[in-house]
C-alpha atoms as a PDB file:
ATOM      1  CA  UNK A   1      72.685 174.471 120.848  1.00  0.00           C
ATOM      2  CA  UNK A   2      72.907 170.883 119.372  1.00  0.00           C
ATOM      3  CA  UNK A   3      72.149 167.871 121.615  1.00  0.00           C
ATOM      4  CA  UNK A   4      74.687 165.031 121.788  1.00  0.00           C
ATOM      5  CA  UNK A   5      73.357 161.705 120.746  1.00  0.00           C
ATOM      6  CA  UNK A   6      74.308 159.106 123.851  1.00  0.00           C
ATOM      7  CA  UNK A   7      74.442 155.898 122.751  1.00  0.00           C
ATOM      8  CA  UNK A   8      72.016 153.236 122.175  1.00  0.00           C
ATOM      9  CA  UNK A   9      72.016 150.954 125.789  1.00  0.00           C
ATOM     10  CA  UNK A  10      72.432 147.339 124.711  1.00  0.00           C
ATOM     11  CA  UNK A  11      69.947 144.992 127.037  1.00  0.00           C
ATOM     12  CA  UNK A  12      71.423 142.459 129.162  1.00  0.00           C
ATOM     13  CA  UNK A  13      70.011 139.531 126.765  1.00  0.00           C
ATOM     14  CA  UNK A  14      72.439 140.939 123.490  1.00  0.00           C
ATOM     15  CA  UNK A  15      75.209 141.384 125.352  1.00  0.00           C
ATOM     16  CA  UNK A  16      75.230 137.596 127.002  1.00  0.00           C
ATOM     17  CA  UNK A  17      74.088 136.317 123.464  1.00  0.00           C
ATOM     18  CA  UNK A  18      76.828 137.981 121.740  1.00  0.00           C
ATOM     19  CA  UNK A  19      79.607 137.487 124.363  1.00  0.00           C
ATOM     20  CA  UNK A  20      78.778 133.726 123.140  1.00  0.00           C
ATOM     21  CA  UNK A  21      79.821 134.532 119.518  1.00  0.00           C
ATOM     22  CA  UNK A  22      83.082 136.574 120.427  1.00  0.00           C
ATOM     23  CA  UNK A  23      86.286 136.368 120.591  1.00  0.00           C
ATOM     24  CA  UNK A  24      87.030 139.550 122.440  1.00  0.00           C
ATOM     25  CA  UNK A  25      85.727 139.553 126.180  1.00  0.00           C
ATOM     26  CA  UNK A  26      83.390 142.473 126.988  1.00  0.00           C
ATOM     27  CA  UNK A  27      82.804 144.143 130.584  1.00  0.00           C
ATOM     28  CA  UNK A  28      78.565 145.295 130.822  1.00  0.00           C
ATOM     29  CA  UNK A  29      78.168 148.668 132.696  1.00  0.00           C
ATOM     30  CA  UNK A  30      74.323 149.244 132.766  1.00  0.00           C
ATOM     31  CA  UNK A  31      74.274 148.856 129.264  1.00  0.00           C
ATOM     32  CA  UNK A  32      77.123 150.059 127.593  1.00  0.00           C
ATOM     33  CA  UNK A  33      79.736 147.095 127.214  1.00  0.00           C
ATOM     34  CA  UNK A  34      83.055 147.606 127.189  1.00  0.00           C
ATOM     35  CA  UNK A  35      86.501 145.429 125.137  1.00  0.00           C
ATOM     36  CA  UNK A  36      88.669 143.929 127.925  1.00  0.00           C
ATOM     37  CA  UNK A  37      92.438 144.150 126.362  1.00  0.00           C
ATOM     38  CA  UNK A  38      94.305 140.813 126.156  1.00  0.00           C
ATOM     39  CA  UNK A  39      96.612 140.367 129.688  1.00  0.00           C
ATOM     40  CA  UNK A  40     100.136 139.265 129.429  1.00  0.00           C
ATOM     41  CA  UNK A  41     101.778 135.779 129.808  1.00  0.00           C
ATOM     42  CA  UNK A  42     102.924 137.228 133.631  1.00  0.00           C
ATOM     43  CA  UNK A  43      99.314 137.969 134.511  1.00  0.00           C
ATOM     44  CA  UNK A  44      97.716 135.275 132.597  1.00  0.00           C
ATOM     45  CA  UNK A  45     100.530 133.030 134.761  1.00  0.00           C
ATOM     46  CA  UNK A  46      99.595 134.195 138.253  1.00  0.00           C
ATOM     47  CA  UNK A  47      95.908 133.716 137.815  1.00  0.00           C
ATOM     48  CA  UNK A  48      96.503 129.826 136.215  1.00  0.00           C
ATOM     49  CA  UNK A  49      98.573 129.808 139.561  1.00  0.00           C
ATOM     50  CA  UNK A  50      95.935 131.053 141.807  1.00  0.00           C
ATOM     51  CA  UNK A  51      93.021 128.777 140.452  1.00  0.00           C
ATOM     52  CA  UNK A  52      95.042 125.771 140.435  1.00  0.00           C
ATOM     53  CA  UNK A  53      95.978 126.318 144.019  1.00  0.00           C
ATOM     54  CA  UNK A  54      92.819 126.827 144.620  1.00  0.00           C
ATOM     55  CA  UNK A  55      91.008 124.087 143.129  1.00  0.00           C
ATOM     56  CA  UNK A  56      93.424 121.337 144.146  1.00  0.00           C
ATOM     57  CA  UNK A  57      92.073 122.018 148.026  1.00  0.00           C
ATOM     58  CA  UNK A  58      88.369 122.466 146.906  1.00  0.00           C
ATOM     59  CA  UNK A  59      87.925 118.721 145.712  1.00  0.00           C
ATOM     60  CA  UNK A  60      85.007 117.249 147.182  1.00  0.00           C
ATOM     61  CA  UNK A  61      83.854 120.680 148.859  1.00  0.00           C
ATOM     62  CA  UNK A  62      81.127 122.898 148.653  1.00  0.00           C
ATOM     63  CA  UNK A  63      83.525 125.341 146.646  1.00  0.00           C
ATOM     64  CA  UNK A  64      83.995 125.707 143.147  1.00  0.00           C
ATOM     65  CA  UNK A  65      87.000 127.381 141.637  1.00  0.00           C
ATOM     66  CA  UNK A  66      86.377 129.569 138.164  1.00  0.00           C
ATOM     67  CA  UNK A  67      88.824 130.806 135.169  1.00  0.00           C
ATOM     68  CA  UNK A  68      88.592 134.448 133.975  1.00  0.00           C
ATOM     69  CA  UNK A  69      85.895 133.103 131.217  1.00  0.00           C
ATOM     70  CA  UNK A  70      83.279 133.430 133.639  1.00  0.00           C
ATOM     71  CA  UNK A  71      81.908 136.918 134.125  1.00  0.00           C
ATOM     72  CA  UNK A  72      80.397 137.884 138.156  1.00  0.00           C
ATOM     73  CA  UNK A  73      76.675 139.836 137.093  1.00  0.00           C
ATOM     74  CA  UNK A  74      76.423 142.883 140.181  1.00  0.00           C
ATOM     75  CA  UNK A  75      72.717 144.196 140.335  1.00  0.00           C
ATOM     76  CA  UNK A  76      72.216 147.523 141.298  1.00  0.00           C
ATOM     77  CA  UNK A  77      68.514 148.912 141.696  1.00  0.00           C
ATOM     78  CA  UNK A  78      69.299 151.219 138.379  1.00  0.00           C
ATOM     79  CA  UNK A  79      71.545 148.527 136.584  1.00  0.00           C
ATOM     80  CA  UNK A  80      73.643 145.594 136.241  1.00  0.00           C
ATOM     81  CA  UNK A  81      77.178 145.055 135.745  1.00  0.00           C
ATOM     82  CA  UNK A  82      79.087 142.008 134.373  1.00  0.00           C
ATOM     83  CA  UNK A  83      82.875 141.883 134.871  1.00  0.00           C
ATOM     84  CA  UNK A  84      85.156 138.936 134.323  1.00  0.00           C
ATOM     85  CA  UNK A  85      87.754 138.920 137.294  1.00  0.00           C
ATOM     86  CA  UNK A  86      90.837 136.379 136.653  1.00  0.00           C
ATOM     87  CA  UNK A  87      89.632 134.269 139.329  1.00  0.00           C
ATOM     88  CA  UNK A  88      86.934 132.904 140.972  1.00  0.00           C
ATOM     89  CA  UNK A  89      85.306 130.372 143.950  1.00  0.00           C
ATOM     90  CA  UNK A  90      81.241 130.669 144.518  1.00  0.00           C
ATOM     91  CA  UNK A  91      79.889 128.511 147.228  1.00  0.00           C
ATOM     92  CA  UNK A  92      76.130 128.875 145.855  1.00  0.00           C
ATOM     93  CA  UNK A  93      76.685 128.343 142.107  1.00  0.00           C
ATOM     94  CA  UNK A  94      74.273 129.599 139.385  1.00  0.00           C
ATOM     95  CA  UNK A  95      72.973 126.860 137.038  1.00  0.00           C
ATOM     96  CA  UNK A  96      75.321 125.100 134.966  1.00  0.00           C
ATOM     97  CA  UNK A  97      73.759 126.855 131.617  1.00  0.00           C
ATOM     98  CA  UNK A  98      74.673 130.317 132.522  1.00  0.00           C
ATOM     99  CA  UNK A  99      77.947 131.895 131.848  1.00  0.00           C
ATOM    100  CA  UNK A 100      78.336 134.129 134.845  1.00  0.00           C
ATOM    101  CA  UNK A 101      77.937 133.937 138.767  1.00  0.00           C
ATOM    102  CA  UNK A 102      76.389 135.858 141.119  1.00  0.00           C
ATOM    103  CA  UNK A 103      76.956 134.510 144.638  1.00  0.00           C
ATOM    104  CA  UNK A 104      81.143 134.652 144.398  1.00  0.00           C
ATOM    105  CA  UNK A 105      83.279 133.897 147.818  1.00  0.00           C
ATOM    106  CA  UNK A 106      86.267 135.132 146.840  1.00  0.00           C
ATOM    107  CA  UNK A 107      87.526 137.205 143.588  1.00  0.00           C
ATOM    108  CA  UNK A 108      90.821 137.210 142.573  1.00  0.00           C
ATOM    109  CA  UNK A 109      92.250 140.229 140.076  1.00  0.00           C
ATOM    110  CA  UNK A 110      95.905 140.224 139.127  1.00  0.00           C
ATOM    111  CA  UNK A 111      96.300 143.786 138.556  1.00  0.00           C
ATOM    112  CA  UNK A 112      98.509 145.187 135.598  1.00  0.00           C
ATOM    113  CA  UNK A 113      99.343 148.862 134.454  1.00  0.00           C
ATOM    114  CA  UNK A 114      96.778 149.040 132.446  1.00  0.00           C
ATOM    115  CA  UNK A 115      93.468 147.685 134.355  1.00  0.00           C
ATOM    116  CA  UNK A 116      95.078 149.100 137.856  1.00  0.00           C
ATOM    117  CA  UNK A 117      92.977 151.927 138.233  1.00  0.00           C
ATOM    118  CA  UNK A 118      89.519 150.323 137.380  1.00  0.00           C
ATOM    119  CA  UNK A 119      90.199 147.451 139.168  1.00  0.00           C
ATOM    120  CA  UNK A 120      91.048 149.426 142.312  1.00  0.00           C
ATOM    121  CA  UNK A 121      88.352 152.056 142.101  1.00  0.00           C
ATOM    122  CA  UNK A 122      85.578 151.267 140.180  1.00  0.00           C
ATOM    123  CA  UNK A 123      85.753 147.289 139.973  1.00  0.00           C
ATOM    124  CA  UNK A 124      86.394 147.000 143.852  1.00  0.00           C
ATOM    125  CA  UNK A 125      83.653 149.471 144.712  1.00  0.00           C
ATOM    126  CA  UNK A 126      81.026 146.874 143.141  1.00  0.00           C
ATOM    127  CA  UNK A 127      82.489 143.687 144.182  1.00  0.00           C
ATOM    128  CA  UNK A 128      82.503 144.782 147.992  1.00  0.00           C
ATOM    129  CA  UNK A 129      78.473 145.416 147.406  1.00  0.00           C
ATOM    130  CA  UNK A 130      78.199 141.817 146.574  1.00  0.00           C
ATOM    131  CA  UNK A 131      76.659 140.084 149.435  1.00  0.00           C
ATOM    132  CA  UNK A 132      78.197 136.690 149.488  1.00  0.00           C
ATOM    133  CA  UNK A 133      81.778 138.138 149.292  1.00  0.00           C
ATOM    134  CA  UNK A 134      84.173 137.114 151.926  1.00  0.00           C
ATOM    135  CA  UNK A 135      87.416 138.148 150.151  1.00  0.00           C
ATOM    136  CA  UNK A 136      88.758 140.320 147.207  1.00  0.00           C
ATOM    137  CA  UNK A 137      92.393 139.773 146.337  1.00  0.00           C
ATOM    138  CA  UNK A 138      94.487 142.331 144.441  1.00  0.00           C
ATOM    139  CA  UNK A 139      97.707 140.347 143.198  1.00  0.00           C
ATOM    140  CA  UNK A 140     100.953 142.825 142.348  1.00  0.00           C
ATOM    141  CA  UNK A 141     101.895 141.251 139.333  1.00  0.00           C
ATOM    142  CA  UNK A 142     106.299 142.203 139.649  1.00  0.00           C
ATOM    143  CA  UNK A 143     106.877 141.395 143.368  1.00  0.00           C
ATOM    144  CA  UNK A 144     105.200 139.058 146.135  1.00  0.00           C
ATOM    145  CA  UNK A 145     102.598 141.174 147.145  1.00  0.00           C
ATOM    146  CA  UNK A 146      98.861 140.670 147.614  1.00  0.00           C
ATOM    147  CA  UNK A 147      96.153 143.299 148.855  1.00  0.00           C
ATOM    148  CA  UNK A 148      93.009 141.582 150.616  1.00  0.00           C
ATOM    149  CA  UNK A 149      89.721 142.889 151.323  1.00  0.00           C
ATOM    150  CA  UNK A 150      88.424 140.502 153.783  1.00  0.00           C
ATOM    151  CA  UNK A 151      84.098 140.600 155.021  1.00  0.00           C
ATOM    152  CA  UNK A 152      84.322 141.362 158.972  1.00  0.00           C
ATOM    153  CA  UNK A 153      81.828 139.289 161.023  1.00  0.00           C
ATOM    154  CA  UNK A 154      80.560 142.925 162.301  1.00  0.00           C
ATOM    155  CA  UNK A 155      80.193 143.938 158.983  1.00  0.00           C
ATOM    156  CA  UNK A 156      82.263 146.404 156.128  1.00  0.00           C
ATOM    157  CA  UNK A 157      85.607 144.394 154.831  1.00  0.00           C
ATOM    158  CA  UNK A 158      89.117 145.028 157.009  1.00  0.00           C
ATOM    159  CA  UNK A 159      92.051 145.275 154.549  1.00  0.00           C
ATOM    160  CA  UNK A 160      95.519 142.775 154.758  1.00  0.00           C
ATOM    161  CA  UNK A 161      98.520 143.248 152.856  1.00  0.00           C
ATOM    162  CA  UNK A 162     100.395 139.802 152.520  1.00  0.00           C
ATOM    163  CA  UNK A 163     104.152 139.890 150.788  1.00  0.00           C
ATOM    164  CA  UNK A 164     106.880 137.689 150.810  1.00  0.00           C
ATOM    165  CA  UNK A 165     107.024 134.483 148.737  1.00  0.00           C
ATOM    166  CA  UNK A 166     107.049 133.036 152.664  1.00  0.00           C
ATOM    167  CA  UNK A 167     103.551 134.771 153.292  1.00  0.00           C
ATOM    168  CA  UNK A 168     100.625 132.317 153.027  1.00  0.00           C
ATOM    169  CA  UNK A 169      96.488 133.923 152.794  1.00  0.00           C
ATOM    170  CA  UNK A 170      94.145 132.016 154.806  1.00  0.00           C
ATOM    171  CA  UNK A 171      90.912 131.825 153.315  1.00  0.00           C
ATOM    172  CA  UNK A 172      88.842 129.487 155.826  1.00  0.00           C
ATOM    173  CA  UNK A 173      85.817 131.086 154.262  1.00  0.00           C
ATOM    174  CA  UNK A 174      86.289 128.380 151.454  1.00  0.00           C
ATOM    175  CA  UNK A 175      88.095 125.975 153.598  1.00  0.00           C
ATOM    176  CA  UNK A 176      91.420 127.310 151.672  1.00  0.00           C
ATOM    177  CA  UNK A 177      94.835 129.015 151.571  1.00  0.00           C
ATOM    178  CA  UNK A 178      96.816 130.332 149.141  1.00  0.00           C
ATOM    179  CA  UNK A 179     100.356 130.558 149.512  1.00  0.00           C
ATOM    180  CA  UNK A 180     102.203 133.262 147.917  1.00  0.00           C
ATOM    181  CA  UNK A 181     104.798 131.022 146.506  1.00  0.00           C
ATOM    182  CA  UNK A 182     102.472 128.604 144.738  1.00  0.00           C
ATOM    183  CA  UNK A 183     100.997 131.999 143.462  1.00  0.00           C
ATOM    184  CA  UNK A 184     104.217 133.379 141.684  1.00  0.00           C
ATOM    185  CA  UNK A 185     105.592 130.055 141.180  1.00  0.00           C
ATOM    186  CA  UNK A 186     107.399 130.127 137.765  1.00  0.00           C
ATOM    187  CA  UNK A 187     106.685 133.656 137.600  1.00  0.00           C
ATOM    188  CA  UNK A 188     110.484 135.334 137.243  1.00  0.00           C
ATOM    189  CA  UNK A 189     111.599 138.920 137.356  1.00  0.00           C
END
């Protein structure tokens, strides 16, 4: 019987240093990294949306809205994880020199055909182990339809469903909201 070579784990140093030289965006699983595929001008639309709603009613607050350039770092005992969600707000912000967070509020994913099942499964699994998580949005990318996973004061996360260009998420955790039609705004059929 022949053993399969695994391959070689890349440490958490290379990957950040050479996520600084490239021009593809890679996801770190315990130290294999993975491409991210390029989104389309619908999803890359709705997230714009969602951090410019967002970051309008965060001036001169706590909160800090941030793009889908900056990656959220999830330690396990075993391993870390870096994945860059579309969107962003951290209340306790790491240093200005690093190029990920690790205290995020509230992450925003516009899901897509291709990323649905990750982001659903594997993606939400680690983000709801992140501590200072209060919400995790799931944004349907065709119709007016958000899923929420929102922290409950007696602990575990209660799930919303908001829909309807009318519908409007509260997110007093951040001192926010985020209507559904600034969301989708511009965003046709």
């Amino acid at each position: 019987m022949t053993a399969v070579k695994l391959p070689n784990s890349i440490s958490i140093a290379d990957y950040l240093a050479g996520e600084e030289l490239s021009d593809v965006k890679h996801e770190y699983l315990g130290g294999t990294v993975h491409a991210m595929a390029g989104s389309t001008n619908r999803h890359s639309a709705i997230s714009t949306n969602a951090l410019t709603s967002i970051a309008s009613q965060l001036r001169g607050k706590p909160c800090r809205p941030f793009g889908s350039d900056t990656k959220i770092r999830i330690e396990y005992p075993d391993h870390t994880r870096f994945y860059y969600p579309d969107a962003l707000v951290a209340c306790h912000m790491n240093p200005p020199t690093d190029h990920f967070q690790d205290h995020p509020a509230v992450v925003i994913e516009a899901l897509s055909d291709s990323t649905r099942r990750t982001d659903l499964g594997e993606k939400r699994d680690a983000y709801l182990t992140i501590p200072s998580l209060k919400a995790l949005l799931f944004v349907e990318p065709d119709s007016p339809e958000v899923l929420v996973h929102r922290r409950k004061p007696e602990g575990g996360f209660a799930v919303e469903i908001f829909t309807g260009l009318d519908a409007v998420i509260p997110l007093p955790e951040i001192e926010a909201e985020l209507p559904l039609s600034d969301l989708y705004e511009g965003i046709d059929g």
